[in-house]
Protein backbone atom coordinates (compact mmCIF):
# COMPACT_ATOMS: atom_id res chain seq x y z
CA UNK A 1 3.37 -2.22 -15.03
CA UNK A 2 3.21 1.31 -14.24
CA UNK A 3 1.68 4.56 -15.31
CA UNK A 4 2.04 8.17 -14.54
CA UNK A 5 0.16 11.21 -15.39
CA UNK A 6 2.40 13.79 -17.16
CA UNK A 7 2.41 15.70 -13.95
CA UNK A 8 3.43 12.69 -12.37
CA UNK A 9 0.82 13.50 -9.75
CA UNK A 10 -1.21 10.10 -10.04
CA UNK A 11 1.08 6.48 -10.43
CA UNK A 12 -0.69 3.62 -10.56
CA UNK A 13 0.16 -0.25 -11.86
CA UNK A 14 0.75 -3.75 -10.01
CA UNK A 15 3.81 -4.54 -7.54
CA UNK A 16 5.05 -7.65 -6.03
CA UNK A 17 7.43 -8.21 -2.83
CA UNK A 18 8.61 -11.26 -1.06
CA UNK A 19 8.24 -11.06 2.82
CA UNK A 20 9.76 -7.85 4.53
CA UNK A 21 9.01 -5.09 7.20
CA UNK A 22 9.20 -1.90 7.31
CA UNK A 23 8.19 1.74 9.25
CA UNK A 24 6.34 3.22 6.27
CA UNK A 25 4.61 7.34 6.24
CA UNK A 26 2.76 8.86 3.69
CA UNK A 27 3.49 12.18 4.42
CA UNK A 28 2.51 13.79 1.03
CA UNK A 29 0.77 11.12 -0.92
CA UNK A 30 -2.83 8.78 -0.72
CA UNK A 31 -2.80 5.66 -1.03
CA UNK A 32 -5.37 2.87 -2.45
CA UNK A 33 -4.54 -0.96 -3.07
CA UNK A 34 -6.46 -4.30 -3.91
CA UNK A 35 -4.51 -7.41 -3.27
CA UNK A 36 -4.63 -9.60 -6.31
CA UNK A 37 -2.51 -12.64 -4.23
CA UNK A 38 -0.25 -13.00 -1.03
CA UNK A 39 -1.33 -10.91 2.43
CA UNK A 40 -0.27 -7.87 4.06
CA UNK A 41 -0.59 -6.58 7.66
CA UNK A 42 -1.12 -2.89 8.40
CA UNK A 43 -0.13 -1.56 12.34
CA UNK A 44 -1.87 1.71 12.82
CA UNK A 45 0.01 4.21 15.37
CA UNK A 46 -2.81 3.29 18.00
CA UNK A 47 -1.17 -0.26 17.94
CA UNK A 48 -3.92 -1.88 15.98
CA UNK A 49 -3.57 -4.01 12.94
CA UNK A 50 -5.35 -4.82 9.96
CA UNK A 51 -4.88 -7.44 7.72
CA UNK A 52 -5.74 -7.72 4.12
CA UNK A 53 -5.56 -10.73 1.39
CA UNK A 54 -6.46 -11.34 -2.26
CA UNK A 55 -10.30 -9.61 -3.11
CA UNK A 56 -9.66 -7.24 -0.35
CA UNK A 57 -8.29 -3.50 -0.74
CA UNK A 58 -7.33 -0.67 1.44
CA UNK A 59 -6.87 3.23 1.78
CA UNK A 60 -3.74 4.52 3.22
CA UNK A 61 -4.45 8.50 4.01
CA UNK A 62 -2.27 11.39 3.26
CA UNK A 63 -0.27 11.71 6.73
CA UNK A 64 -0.47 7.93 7.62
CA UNK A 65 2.36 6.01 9.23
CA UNK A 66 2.70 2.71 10.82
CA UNK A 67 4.24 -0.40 10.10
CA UNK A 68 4.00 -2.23 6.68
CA UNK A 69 4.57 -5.92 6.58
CA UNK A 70 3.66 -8.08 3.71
CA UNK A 71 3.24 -11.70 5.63
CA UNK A 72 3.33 -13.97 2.20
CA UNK A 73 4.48 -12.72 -1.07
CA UNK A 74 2.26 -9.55 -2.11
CA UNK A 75 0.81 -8.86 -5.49
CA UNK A 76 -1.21 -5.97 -6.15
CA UNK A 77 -2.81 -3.01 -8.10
CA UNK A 78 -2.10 0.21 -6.82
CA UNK A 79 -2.80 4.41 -7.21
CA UNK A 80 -1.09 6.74 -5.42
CA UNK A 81 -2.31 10.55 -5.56
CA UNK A 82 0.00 13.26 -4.69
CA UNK A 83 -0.38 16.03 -2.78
């Protein structure tokens, strides 16, 4: 599921991954996520990571990077706002 405004400045809907890694930056867009299943592990530049499963949500901020790495298969709802 996804949806767009007609400016295609707000997206939001549900994705799903298996396991992978990557080096991930948000250079022009927010962020915000609940995890409906599975677990994901956010590394901050500073080196520290934060972990989120089902119930729990998080905020990635315009001008984030770090390293994105969904640890069990990953469901959730997301909206991303452009800058």
């Amino acid at each position: 599921v996804h949806l767009a405004t007609d400016d295609g400045k707000i997206t939001m809907g549900t994705w799903e991954s298996t396991p992978y890694a990557e080096e991930l930056s948000c250079p022009d867009f927010f962020e915000y996520a609940t995890i409906l299943k599975g677990k994901v592990a956010l590394t901050n530049p500073d080196g520290t990571t934060d972990v989120f499963e089902a119930g729990d949500s998080y905020i990635l901020p315009v001008g984030w990077q770090g390293r994105f790495e969904i640890v069990e298969t990953l469901r959730k709802l997301y909206v991303i706002t452009a800058t």
